[in-house]
N, C-alpha and C. Protein backbone atom coordinates (compact mmCIF):
# COMPACT_ATOMS: atom_id res chain seq x y z
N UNK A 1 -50.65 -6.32 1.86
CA UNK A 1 -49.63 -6.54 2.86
C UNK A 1 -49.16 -7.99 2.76
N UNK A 2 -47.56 -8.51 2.88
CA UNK A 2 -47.29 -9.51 2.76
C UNK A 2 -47.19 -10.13 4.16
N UNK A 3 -47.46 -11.50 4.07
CA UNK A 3 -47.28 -12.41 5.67
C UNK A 3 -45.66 -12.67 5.28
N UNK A 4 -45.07 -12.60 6.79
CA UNK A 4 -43.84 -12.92 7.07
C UNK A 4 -43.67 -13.62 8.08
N UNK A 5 -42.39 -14.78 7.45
CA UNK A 5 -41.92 -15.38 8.68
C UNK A 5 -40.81 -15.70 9.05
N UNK A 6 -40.74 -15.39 10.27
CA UNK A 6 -39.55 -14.82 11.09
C UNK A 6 -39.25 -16.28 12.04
N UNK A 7 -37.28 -16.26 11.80
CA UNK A 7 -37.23 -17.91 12.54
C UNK A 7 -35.92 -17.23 12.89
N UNK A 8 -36.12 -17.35 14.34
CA UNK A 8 -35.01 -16.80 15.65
C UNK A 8 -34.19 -18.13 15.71
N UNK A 9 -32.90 -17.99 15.47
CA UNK A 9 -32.18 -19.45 16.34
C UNK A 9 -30.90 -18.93 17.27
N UNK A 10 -30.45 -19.22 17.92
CA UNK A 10 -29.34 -18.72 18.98
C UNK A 10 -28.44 -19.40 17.93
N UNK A 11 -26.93 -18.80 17.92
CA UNK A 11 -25.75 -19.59 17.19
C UNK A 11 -24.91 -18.59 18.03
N UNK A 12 -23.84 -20.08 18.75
CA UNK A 12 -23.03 -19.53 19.58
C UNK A 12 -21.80 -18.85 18.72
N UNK A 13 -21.28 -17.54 19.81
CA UNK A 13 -20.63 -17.02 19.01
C UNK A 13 -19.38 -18.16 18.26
N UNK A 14 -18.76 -18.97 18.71
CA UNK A 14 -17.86 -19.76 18.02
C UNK A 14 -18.41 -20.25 16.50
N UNK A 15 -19.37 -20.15 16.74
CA UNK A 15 -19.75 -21.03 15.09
C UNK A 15 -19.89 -20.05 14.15
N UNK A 16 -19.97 -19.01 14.31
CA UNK A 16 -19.91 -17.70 13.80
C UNK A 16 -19.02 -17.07 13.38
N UNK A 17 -18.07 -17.99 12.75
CA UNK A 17 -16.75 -17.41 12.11
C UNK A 17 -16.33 -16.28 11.12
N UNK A 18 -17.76 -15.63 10.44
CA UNK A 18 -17.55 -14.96 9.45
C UNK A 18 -17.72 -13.28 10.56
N UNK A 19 -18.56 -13.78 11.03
CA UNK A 19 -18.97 -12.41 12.38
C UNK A 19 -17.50 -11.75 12.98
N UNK A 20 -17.55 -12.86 13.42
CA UNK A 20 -15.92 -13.12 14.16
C UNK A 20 -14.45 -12.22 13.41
N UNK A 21 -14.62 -12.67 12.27
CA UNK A 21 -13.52 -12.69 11.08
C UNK A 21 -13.66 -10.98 11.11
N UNK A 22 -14.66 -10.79 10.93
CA UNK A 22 -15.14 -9.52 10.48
C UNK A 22 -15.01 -8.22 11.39
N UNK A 23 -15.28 -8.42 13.31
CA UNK A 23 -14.98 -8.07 14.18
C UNK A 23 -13.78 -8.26 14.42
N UNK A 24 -12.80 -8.90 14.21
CA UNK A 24 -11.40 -8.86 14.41
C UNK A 24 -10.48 -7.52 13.70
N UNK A 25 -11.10 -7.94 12.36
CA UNK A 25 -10.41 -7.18 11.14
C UNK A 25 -10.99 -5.77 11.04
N UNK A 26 -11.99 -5.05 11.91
CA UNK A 26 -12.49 -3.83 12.31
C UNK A 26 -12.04 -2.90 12.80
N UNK A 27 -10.77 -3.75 13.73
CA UNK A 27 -10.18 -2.85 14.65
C UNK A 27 -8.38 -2.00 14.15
N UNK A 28 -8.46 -2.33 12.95
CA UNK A 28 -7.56 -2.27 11.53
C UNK A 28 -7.85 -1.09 10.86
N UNK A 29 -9.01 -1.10 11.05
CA UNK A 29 -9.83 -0.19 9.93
C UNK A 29 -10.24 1.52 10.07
N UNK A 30 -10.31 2.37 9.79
CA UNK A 30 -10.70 3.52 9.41
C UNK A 30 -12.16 3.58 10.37
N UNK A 31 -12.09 4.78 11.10
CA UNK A 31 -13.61 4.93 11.60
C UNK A 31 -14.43 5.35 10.58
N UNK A 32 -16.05 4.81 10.64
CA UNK A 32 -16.78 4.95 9.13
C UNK A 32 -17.87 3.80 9.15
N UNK A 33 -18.28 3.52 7.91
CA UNK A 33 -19.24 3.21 7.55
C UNK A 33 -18.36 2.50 6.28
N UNK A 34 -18.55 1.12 6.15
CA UNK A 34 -17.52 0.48 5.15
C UNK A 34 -18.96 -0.46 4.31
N UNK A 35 -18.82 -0.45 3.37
CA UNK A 35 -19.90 -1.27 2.36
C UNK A 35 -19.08 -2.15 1.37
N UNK A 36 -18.85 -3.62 0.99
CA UNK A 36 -18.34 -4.28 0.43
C UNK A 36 -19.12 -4.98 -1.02
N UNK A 37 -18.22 -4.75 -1.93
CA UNK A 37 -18.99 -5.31 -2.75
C UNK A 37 -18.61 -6.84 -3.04
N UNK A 38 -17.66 -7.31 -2.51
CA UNK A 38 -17.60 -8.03 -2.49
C UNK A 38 -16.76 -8.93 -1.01
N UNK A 39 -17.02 -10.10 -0.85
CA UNK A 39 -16.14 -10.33 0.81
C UNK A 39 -14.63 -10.06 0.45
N UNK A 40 -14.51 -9.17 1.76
CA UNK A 40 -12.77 -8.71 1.84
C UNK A 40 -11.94 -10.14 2.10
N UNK A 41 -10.72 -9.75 1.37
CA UNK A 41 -10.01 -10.97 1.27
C UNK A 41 -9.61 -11.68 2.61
N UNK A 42 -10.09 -13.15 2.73
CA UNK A 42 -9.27 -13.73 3.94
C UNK A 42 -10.82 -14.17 4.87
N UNK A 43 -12.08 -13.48 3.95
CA UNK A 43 -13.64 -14.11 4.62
C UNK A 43 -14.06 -15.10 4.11
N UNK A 44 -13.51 -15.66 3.04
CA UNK A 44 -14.31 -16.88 1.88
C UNK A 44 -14.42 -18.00 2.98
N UNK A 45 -13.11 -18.89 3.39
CA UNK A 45 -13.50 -19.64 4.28
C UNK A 45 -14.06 -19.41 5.64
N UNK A 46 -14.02 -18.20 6.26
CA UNK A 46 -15.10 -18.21 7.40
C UNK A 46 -16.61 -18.35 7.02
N UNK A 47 -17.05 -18.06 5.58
CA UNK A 47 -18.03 -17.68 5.48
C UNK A 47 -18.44 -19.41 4.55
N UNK A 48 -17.61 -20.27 4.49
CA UNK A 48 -17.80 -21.32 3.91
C UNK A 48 -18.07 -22.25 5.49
N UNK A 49 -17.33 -22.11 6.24
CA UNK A 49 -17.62 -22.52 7.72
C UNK A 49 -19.03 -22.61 8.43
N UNK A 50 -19.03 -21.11 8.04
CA UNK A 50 -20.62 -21.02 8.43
C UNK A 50 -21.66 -21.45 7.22
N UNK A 51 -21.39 -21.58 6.71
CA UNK A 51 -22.69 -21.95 5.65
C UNK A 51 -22.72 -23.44 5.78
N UNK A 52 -21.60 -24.25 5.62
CA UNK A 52 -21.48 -25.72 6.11
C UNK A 52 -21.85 -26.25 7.35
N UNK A 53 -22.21 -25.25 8.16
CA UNK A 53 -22.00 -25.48 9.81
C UNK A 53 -21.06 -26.06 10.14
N UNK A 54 -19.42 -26.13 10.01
CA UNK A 54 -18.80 -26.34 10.51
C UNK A 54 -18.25 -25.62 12.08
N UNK A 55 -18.03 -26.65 12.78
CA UNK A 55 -17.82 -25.28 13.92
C UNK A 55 -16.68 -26.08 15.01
N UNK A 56 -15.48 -25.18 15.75
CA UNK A 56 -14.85 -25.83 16.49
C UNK A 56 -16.06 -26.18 17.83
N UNK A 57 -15.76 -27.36 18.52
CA UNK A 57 -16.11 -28.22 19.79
C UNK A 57 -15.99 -26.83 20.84
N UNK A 58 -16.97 -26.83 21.49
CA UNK A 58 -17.30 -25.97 22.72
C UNK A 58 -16.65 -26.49 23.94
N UNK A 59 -15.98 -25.88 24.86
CA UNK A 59 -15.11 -26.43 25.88
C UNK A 59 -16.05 -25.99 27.34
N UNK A 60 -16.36 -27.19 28.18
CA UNK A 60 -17.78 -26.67 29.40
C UNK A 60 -17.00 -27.27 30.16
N UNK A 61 -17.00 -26.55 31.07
CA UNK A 61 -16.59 -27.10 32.73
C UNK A 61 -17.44 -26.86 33.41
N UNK A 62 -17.70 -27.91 34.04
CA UNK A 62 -18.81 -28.26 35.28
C UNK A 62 -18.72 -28.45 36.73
């Protein structure tokens, strides 16, 4: 049996641009079960966003 380790982090949905990208462009789509072999066109930079951690500024009112 192999040891595993498991690392939980919260990431607000804003920084999560590829998630995002992906849930937008769903509601476009065919009901189903969709498998990509490669990222659909128009994810490269969300998915460069998130890998950089780039992320827009969070807006808090207090």
């Amino acid at each position: 049996m192999k040891d595993w380790r498991v690392f939980i982090r919260h990431i607000y949905h804003e920084a999560n641009f590829a998630a995002d990208y992906l849930a937008k462009t769903a509601g476009s789509m065919p009901l189903g079960f969709h498998v990509y072999q490669e990222p659909p066109v128009g994810l490269d930079p969300w998915l460069c966003y998130d890998m950089y951690g780039s992320m827009i500024p969070r807006s808090v009112v207090s």
